[in-house]
Every structure is written in C-alpha cells, then in structure tokens.
N, C-alpha and C. Protein backbone atom coordinates (compact mmCIF):
# COMPACT_ATOMS: atom_id res chain seq x y z
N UNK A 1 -4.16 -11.39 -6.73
CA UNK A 1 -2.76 -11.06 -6.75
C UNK A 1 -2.53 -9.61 -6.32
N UNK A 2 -3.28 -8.95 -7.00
CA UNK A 2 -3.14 -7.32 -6.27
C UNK A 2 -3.50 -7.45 -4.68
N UNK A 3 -4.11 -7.87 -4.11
CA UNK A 3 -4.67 -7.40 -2.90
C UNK A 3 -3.13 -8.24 -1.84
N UNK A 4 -2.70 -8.73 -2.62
CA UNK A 4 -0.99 -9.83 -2.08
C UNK A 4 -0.21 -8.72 -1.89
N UNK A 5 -0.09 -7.77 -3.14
CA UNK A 5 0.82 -6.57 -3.40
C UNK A 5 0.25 -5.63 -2.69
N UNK A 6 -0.36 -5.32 -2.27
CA UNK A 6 -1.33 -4.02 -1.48
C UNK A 6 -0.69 -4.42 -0.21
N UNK A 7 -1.15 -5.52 0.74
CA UNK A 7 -0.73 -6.46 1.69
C UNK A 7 1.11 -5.89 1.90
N UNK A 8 1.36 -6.32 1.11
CA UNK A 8 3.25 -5.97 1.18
C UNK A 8 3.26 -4.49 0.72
N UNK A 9 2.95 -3.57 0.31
CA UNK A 9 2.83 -2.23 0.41
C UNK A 9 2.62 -1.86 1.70
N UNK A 10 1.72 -2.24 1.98
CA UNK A 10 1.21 -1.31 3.35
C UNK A 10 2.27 -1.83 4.67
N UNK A 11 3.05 -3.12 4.47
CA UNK A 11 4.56 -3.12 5.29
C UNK A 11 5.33 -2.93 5.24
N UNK A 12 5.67 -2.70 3.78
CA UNK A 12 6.50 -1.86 3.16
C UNK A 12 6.97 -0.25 3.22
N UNK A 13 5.62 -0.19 4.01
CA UNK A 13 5.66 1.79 3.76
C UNK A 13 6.26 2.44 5.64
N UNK A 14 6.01 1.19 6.49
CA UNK A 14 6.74 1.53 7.42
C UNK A 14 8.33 1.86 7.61
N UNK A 15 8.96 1.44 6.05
CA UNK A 15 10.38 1.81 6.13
C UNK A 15 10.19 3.29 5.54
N UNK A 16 10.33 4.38 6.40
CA UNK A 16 10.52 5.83 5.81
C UNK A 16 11.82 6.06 4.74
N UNK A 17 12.77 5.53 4.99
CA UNK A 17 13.92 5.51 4.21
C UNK A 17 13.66 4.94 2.67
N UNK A 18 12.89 4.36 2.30
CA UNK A 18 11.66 3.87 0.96
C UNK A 18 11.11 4.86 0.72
N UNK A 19 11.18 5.39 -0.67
CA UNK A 19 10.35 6.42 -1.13
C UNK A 19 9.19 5.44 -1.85
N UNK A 20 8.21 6.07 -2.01
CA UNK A 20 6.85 5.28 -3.12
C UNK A 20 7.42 4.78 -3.64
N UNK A 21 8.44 5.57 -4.68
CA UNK A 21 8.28 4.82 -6.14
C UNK A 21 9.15 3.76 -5.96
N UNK A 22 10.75 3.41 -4.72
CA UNK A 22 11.36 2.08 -4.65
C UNK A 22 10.30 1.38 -4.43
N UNK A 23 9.23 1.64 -3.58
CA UNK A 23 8.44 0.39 -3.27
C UNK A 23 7.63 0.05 -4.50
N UNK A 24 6.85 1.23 -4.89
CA UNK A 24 6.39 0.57 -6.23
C UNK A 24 7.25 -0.51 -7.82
N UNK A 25 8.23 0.19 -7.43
CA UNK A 25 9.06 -1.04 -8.45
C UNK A 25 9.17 -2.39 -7.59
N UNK A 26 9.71 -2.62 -6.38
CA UNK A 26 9.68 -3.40 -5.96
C UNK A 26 8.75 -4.40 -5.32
N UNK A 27 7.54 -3.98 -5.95
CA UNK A 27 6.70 -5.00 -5.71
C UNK A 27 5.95 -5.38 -7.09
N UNK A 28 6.90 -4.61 -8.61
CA UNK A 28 6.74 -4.93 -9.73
C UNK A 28 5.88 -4.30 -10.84
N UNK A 29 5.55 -2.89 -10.15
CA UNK A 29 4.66 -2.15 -10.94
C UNK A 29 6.19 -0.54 -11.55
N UNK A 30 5.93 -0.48 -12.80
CA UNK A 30 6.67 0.23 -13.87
C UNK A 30 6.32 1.29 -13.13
N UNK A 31 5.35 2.00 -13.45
CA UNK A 31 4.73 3.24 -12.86
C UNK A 31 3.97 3.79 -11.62
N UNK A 32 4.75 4.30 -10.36
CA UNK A 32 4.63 4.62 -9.20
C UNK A 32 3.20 4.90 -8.84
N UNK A 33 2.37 5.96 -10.22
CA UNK A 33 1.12 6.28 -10.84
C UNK A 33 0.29 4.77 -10.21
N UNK A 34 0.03 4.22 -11.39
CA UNK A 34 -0.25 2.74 -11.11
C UNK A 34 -0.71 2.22 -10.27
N UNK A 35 0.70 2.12 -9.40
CA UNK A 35 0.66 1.56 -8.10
C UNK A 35 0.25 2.37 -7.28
N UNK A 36 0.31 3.52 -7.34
CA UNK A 36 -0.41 4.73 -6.20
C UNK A 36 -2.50 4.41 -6.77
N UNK A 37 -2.43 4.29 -7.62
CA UNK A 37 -4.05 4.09 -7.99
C UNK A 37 -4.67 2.99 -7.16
N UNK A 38 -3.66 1.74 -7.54
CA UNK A 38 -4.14 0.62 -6.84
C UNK A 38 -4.35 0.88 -5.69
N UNK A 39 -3.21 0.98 -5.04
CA UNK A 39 -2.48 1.62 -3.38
C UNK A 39 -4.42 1.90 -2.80
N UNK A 40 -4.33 2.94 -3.41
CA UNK A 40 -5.57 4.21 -3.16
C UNK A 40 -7.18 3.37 -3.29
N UNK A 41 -7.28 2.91 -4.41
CA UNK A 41 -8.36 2.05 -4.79
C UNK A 41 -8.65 0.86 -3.32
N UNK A 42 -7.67 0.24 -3.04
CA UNK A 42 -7.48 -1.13 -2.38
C UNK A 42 -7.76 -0.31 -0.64
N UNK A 43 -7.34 0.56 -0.09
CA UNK A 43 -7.13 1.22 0.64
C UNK A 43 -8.02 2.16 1.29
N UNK A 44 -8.00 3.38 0.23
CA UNK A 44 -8.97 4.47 0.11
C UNK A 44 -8.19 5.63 0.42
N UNK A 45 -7.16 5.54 0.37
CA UNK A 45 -5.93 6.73 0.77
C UNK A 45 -4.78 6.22 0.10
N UNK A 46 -3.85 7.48 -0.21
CA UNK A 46 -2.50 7.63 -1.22
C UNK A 46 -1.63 6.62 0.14
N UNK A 47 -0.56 6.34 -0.92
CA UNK A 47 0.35 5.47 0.36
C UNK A 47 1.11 6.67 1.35
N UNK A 48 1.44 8.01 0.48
CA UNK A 48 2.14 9.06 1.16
C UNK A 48 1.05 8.61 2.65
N UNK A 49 -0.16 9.02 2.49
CA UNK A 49 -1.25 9.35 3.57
C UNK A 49 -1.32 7.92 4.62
N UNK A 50 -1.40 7.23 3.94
CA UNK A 50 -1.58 5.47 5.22
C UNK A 50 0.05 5.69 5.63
N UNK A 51 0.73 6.05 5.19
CA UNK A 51 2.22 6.05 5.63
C UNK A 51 1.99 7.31 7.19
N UNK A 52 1.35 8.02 7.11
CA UNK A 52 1.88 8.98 7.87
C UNK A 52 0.47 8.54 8.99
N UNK A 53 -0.31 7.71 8.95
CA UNK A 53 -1.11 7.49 10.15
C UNK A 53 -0.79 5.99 10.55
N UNK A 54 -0.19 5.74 11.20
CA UNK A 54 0.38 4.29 11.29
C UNK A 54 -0.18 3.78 12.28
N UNK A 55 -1.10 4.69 12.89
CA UNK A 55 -1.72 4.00 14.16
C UNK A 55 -3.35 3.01 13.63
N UNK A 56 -3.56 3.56 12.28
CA UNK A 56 -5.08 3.19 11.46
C UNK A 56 -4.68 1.89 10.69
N UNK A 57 -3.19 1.35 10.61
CA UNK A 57 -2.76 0.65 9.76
C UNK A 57 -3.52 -0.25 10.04
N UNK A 58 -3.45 -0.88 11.15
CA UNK A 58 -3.97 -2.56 11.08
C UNK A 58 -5.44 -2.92 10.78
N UNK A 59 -6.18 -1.78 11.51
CA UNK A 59 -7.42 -1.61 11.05
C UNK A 59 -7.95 -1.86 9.59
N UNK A 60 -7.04 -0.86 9.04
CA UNK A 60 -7.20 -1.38 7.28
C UNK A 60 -6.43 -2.03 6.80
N UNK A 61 -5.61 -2.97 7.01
CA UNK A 61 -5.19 -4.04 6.62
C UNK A 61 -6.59 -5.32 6.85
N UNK A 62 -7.37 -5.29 8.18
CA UNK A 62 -7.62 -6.26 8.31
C UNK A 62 -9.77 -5.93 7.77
N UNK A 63 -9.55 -4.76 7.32
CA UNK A 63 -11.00 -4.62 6.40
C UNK A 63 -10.33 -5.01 4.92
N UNK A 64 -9.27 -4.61 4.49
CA UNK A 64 -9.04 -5.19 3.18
C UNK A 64 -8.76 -6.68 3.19
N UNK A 65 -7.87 -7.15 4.10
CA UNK A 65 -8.19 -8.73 4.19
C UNK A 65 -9.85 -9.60 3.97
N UNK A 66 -10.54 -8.82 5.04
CA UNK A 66 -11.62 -9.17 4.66
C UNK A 66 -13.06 -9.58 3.45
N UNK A 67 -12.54 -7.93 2.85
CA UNK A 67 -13.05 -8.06 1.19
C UNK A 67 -12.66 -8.39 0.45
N UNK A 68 -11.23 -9.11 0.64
CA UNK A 68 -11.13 -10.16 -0.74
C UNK A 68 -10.86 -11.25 -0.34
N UNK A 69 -11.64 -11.55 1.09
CA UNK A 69 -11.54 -13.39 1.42
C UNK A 69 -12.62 -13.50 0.66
C-alpha cells in the first residue's frame, strides 16, 4: 500500500502549486514528517529534492516499481 502512495506522490509533486504537506494529507498521512520519511525511504531523496529534478523522475519511479514487484 505504501509503495501505491509513493507512486501518486511522485505525480503528485509535478503540480508546483501543491505544497508537501497538501500532498501529504491528500494521500492520507496526518504528518507531512511521516510522509516525507516514507517519501525519502521509498525514493532515497526528500520530495522537496525529486520535485526539483524532474528529468530523474521516471528512472526512479521505474527502480521503485521494480522492488516491490
């Protein structure tokens, strides 16, 4: 289920007008914290940081796809 929410984070973060923490509520986590851990854990970078290299996105979308097929 997290790696679902990670998945919709990381398309999520292409709307600049979204700060973290709307997205972190809106994908159901209380604390922005939290969800920045996961974010980071699942990833290996803060969402601020995958947000601002958008050209690396798909790349790590499709290594995290991978480790939790």
């Amino acid at each position: 289920m997290i790696h679902l929410r990670m998945e919709k984070a990381a398309n999520l973060l292409q709307y600049r007008e979204w700060t973290i923490s709307m997205i972190a509520l809106r994908l159901g986590y209380k604390d922005p914290y939290n969800f920045t851990h996961h974010f980071r854990k699942c990833f290996g970078c803060s969402p601020s940081r995958y947000r601002e290299h958008p050209e690396q996105q798909g790349i790590i979308i499709l290594c995290v796809l991978a480790i939790f097929s």
